[in-house]
N, C-alpha and C. Protein backbone atom coordinates (compact mmCIF):
# COMPACT_ATOMS: atom_id res chain seq x y z
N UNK A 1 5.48 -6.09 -11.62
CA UNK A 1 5.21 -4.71 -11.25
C UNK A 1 5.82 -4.37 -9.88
N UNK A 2 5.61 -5.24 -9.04
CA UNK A 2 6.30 -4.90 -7.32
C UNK A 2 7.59 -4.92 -7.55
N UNK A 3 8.23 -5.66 -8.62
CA UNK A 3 9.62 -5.64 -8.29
C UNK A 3 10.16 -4.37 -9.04
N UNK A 4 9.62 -3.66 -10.28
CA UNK A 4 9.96 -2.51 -10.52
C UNK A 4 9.61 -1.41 -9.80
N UNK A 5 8.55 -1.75 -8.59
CA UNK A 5 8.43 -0.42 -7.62
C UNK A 5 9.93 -0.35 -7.27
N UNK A 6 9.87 -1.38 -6.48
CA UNK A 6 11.48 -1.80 -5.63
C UNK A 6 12.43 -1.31 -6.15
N UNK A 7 12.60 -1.83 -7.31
CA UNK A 7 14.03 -1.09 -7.96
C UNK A 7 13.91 0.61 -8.48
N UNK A 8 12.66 0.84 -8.76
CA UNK A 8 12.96 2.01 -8.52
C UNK A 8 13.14 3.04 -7.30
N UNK A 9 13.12 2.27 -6.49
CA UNK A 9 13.59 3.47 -5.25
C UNK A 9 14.36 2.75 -4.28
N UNK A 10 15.50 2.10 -4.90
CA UNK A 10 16.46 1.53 -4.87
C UNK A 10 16.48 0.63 -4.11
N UNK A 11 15.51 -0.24 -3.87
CA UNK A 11 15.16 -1.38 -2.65
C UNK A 11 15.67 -2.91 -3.36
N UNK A 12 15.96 -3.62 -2.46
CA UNK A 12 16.13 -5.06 -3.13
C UNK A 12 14.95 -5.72 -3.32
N UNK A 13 14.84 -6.98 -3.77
CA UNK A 13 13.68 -7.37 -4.33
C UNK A 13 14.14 -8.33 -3.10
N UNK A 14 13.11 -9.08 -2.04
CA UNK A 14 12.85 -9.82 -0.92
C UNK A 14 11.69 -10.49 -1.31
N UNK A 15 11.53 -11.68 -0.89
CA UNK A 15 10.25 -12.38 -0.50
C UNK A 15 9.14 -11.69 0.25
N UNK A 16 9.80 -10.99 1.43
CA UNK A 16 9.24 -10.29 2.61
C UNK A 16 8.36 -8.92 1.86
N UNK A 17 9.13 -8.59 1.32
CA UNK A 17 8.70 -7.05 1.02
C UNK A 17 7.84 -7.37 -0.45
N UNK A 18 8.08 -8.43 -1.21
CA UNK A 18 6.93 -8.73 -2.45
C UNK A 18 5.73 -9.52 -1.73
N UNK A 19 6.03 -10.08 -0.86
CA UNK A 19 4.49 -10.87 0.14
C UNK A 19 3.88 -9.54 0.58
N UNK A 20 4.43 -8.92 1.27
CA UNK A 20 3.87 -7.90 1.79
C UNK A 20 3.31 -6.62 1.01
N UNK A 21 3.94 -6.35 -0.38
CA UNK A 21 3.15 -5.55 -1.16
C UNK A 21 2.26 -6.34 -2.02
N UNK A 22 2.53 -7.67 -2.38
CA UNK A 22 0.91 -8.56 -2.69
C UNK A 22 -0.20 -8.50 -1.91
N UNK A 23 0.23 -8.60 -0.79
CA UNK A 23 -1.34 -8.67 0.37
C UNK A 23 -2.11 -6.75 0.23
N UNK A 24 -0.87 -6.24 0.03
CA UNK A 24 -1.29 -4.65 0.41
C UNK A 24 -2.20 -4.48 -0.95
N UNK A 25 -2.02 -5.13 -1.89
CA UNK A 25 -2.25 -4.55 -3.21
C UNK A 25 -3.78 -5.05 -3.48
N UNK A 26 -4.07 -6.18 -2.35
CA UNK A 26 -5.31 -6.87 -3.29
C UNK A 26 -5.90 -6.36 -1.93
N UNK A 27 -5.60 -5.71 -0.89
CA UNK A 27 -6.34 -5.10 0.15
C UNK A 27 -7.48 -4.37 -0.14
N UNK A 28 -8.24 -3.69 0.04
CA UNK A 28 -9.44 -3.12 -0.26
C UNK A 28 -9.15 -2.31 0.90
N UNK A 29 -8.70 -1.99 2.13
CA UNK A 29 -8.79 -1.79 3.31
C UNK A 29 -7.68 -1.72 3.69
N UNK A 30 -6.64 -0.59 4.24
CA UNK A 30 -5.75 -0.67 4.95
C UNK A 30 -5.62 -1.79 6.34
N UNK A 31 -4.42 -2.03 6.58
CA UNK A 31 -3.88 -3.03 7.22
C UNK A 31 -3.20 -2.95 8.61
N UNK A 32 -3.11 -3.36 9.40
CA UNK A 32 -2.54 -2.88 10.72
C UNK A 32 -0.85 -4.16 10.28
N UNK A 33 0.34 -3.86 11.32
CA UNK A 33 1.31 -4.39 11.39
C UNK A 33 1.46 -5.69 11.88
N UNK A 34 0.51 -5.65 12.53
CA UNK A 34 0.17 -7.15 13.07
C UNK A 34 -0.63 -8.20 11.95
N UNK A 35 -1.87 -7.89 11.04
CA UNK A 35 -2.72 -8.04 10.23
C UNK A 35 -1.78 -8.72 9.46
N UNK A 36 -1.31 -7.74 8.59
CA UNK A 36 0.00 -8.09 7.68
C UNK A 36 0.73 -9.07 7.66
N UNK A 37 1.36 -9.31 9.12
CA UNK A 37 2.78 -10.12 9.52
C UNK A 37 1.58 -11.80 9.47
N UNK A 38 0.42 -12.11 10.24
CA UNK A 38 -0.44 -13.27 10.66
C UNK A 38 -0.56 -13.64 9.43
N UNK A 39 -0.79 -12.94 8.15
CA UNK A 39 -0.98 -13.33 6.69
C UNK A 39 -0.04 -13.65 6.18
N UNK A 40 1.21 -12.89 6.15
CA UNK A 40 2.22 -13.31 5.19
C UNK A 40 3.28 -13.91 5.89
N UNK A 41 3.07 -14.56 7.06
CA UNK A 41 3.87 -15.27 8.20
C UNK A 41 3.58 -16.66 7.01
N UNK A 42 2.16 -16.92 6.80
CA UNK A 42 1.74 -17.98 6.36
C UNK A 42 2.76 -18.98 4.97
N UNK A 43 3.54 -18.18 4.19
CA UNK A 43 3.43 -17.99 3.23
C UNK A 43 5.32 -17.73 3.25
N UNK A 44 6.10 -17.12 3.73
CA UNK A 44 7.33 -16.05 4.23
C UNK A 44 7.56 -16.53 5.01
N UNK A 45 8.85 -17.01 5.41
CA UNK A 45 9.21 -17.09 6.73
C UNK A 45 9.82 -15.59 7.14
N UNK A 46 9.45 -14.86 8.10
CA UNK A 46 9.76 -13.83 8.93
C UNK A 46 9.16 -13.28 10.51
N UNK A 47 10.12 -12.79 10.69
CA UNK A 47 9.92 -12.08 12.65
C UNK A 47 8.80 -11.03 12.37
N UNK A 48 8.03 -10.71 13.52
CA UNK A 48 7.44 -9.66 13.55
C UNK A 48 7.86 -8.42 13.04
N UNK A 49 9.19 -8.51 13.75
CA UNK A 49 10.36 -6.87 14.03
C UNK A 49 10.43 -6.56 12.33
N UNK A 50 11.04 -8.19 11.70
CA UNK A 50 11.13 -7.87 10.17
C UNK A 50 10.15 -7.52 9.66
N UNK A 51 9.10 -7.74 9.87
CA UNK A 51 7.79 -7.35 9.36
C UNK A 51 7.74 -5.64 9.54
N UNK A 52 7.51 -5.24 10.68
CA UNK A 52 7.66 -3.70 11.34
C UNK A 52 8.69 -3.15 10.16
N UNK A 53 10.14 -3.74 9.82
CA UNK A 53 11.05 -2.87 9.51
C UNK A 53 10.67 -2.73 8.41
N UNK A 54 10.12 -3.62 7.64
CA UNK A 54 9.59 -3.58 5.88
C UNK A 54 8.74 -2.34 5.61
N UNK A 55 7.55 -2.96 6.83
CA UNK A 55 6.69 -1.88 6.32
C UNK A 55 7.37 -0.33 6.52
N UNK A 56 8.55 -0.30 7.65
CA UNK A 56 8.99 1.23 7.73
C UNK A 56 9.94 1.51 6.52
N UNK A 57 10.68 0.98 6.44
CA UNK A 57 11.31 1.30 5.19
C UNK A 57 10.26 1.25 3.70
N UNK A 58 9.17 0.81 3.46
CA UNK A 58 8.31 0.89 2.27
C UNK A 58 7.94 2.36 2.66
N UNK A 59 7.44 2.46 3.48
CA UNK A 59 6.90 3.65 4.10
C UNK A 59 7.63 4.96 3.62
N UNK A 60 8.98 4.61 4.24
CA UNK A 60 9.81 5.77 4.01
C UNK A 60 10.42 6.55 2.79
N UNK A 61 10.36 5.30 2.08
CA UNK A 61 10.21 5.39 0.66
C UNK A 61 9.06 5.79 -0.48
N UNK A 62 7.80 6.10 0.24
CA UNK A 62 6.81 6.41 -0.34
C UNK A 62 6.08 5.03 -1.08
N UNK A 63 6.25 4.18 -0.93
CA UNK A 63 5.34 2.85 -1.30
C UNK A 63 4.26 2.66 -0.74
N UNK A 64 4.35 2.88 0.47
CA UNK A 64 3.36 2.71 1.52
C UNK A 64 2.56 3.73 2.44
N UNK A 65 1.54 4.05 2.44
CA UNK A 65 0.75 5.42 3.40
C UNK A 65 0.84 4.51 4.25
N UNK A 66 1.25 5.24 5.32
CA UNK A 66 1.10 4.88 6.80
C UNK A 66 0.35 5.94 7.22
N UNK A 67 -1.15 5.19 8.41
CA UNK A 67 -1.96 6.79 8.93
C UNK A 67 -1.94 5.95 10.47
N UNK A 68 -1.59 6.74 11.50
CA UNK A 68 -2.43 6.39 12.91
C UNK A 68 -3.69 6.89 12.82
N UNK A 69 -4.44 5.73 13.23
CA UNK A 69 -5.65 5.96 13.47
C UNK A 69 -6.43 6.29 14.70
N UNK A 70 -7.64 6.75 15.02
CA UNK A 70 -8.13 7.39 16.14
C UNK A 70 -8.31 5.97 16.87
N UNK A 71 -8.37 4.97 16.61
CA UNK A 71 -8.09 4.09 17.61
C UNK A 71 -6.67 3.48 18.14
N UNK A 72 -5.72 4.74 17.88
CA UNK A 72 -4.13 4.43 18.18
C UNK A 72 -3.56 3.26 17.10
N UNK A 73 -3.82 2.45 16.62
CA UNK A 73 -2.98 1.78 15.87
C UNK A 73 -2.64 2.46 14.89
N UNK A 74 -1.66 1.76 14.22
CA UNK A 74 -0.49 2.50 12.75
C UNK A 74 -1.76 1.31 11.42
N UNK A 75 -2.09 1.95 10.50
CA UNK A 75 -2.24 1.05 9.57
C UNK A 75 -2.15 1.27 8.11
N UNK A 76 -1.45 0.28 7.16
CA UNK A 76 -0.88 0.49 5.99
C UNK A 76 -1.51 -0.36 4.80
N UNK A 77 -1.03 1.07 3.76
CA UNK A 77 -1.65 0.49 2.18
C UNK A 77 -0.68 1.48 1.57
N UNK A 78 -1.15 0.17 0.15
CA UNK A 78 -0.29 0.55 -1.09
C UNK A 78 -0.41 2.78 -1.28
N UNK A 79 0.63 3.16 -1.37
CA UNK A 79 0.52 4.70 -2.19
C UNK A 79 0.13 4.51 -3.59
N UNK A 80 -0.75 4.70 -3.97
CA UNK A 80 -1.11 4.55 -5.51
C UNK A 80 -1.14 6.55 -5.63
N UNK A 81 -0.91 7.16 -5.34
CA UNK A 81 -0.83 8.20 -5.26
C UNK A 81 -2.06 9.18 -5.62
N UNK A 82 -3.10 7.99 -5.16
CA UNK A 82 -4.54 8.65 -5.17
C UNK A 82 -5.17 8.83 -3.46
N UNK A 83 -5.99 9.83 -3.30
CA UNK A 83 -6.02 10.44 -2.29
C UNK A 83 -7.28 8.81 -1.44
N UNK A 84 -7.22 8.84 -0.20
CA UNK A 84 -7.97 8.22 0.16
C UNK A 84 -8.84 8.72 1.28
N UNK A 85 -9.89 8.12 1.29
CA UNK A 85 -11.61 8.32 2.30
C UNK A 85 -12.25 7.18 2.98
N UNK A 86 -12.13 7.08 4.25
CA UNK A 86 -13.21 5.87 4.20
C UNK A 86 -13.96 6.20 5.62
N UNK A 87 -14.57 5.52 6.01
CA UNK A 87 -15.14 5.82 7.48
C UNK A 87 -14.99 4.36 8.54
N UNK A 88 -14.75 4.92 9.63
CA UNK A 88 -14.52 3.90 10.34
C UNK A 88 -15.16 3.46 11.98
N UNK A 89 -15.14 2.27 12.24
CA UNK A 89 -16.39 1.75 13.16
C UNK A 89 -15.33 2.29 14.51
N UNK A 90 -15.54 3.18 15.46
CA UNK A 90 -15.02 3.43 16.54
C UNK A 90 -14.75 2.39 17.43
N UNK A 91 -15.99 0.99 16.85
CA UNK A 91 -15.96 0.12 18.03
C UNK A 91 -15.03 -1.12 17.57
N UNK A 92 -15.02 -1.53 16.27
CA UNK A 92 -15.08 -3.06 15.52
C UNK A 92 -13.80 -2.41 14.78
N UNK A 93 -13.46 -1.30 14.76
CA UNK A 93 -12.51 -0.53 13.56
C UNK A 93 -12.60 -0.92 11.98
N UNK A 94 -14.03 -1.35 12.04
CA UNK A 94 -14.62 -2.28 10.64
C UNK A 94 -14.25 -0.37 9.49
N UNK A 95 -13.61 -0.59 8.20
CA UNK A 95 -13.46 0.56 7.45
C UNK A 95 -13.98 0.36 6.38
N UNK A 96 -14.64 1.14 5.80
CA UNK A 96 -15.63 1.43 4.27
C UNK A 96 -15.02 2.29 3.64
N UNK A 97 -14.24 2.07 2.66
CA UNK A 97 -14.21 2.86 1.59
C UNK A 97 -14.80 4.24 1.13
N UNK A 98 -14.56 5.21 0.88
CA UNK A 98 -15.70 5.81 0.01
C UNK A 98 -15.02 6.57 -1.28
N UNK A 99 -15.78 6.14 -2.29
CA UNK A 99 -15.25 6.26 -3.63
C UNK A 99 -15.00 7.71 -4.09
N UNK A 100 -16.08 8.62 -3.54
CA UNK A 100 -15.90 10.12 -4.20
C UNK A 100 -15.10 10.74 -2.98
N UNK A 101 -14.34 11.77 -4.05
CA UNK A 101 -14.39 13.34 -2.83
C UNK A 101 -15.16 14.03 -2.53
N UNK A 102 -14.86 14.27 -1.30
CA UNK A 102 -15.97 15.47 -1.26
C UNK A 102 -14.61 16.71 -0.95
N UNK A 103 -14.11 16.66 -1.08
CA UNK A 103 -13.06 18.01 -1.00
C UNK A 103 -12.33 18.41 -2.25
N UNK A 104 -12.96 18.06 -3.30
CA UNK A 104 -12.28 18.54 -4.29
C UNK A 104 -12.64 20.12 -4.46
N UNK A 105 -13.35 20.64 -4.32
CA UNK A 105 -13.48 22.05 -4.23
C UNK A 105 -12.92 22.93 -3.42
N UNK A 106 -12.88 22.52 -1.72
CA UNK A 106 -12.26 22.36 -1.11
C UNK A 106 -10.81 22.84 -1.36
N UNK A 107 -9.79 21.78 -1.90
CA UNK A 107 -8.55 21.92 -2.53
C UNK A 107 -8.03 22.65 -3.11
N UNK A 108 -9.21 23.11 -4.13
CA UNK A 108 -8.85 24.15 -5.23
C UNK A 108 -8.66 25.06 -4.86
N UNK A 109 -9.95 25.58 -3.32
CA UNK A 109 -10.02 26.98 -2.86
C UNK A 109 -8.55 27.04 -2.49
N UNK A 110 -8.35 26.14 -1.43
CA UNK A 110 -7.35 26.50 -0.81
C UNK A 110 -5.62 26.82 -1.67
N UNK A 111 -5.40 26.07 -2.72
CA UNK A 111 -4.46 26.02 -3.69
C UNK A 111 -4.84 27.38 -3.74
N UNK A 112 -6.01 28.33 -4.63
CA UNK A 112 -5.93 29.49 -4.52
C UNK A 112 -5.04 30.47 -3.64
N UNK A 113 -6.08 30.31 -2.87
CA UNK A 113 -6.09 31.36 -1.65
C UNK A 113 -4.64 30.93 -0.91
N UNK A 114 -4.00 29.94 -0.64
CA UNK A 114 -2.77 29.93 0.15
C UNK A 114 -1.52 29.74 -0.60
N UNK A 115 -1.67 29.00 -2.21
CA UNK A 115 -0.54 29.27 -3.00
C UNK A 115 0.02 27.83 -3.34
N UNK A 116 -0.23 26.98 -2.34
CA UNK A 116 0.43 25.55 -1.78
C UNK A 116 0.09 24.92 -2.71
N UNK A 117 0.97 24.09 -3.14
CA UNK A 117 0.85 22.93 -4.28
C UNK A 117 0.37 21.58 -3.29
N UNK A 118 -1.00 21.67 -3.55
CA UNK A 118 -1.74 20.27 -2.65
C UNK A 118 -1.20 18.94 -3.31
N UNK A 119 -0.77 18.20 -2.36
CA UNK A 119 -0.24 16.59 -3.11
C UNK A 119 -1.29 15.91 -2.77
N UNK A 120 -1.83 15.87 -1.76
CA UNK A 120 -3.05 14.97 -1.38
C UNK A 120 -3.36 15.06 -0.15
N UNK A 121 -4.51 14.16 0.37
CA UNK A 121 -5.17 14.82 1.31
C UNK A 121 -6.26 13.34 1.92
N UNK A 122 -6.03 13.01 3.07
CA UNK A 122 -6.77 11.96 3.68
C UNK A 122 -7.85 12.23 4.96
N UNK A 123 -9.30 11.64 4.25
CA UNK A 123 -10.70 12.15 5.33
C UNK A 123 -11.26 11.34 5.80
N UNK A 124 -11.06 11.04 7.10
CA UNK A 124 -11.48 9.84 7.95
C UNK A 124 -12.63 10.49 8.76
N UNK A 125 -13.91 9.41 8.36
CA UNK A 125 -15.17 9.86 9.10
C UNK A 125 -15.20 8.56 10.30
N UNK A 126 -15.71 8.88 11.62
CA UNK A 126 -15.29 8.04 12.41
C UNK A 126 -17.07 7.85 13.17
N UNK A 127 -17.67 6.73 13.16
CA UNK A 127 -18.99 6.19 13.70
C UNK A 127 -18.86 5.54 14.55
N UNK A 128 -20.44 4.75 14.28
CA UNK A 128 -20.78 3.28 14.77
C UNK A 128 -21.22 2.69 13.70
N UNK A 129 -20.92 1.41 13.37
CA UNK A 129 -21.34 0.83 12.26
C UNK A 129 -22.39 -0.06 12.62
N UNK A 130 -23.69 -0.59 11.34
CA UNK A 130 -24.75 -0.79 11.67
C UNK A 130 -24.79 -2.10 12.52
N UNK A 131 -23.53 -2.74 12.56
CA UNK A 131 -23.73 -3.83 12.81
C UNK A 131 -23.64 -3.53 14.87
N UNK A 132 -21.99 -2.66 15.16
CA UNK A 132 -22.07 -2.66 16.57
C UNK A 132 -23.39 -1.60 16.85
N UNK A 133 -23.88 -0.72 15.82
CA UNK A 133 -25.04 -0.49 16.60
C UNK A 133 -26.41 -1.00 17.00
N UNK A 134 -26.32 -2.73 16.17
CA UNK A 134 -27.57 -2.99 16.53
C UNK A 134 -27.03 -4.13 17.53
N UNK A 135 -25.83 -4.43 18.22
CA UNK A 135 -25.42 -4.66 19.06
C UNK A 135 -25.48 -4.25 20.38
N UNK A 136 -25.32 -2.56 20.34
CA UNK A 136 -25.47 -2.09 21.24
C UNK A 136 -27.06 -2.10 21.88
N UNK A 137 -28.33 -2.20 20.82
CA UNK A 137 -29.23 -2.34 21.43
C UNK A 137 -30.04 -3.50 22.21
N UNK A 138 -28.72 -4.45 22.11
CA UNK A 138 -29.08 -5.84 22.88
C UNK A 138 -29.15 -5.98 23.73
């Protein structure tokens, strides 16, 4: 399956870039550039930089969502071309999933009312998670 992503959007098939969409794929949780490279360093021989350039070129190609996050880092997952939600620990950057939308109504209005063909749409709720908050009361 990774190698027919690849060829369809005219990429070569690499070690680098099939390690790196294996790890992305069984992720549950987007990935930072660093995350990525410590895992599939294991496994791949490659540079950081090569690491960086993979994920930009997957990226650029639509394989890969890339989001900066409110804690400044870049972090990446597979485009399955389903919209994503999760919430995240301000302190631990620990991220949860969350399975429903809540903007599907939302969407519609706006498709109405502004005309725009919505492709998708990403809602990051940003906390403390239970764990640094029962930290903080130490």
């Amino acid at each position: 399956m990774k190698e027919n992503i690849l060829k369809a959007t005219d990429l070569k098939t690499t070690k680098s870039r099939l390690a790196i969409l294996k790890l992305l794929e069984e992720s549950s949780v987007p990935m930072t550039a660093e995350d990525i490279y410590s895992i599939v360093v294991k496994d791949v021989h490659l540079s950081l930089s090569t690491a960086y350039r993979t994920l930009g070129t997957l990226s650029d190609k639509g394989i890969l969502l890339k989001n900066l996050s409110q804690d400044g880092k870049t972090y990446y997952q597979i485009n399955n071309h389903q919209h994503k939600h999760q919430l995240v620990c301000t302190l631990c950057s620990k991220t949860v999933p969350i399975d429903e939308c809540p903007l599907t109504n939302m969407e519609e209005f706006l498709t109405r009312k502004t005309g725009f063909a919505i492709t998708g749409h990403s809602l990051e709720f940003l906390g403390i998670c239970p764990k640094c908050t029962e930290n903080m009361k130490e």
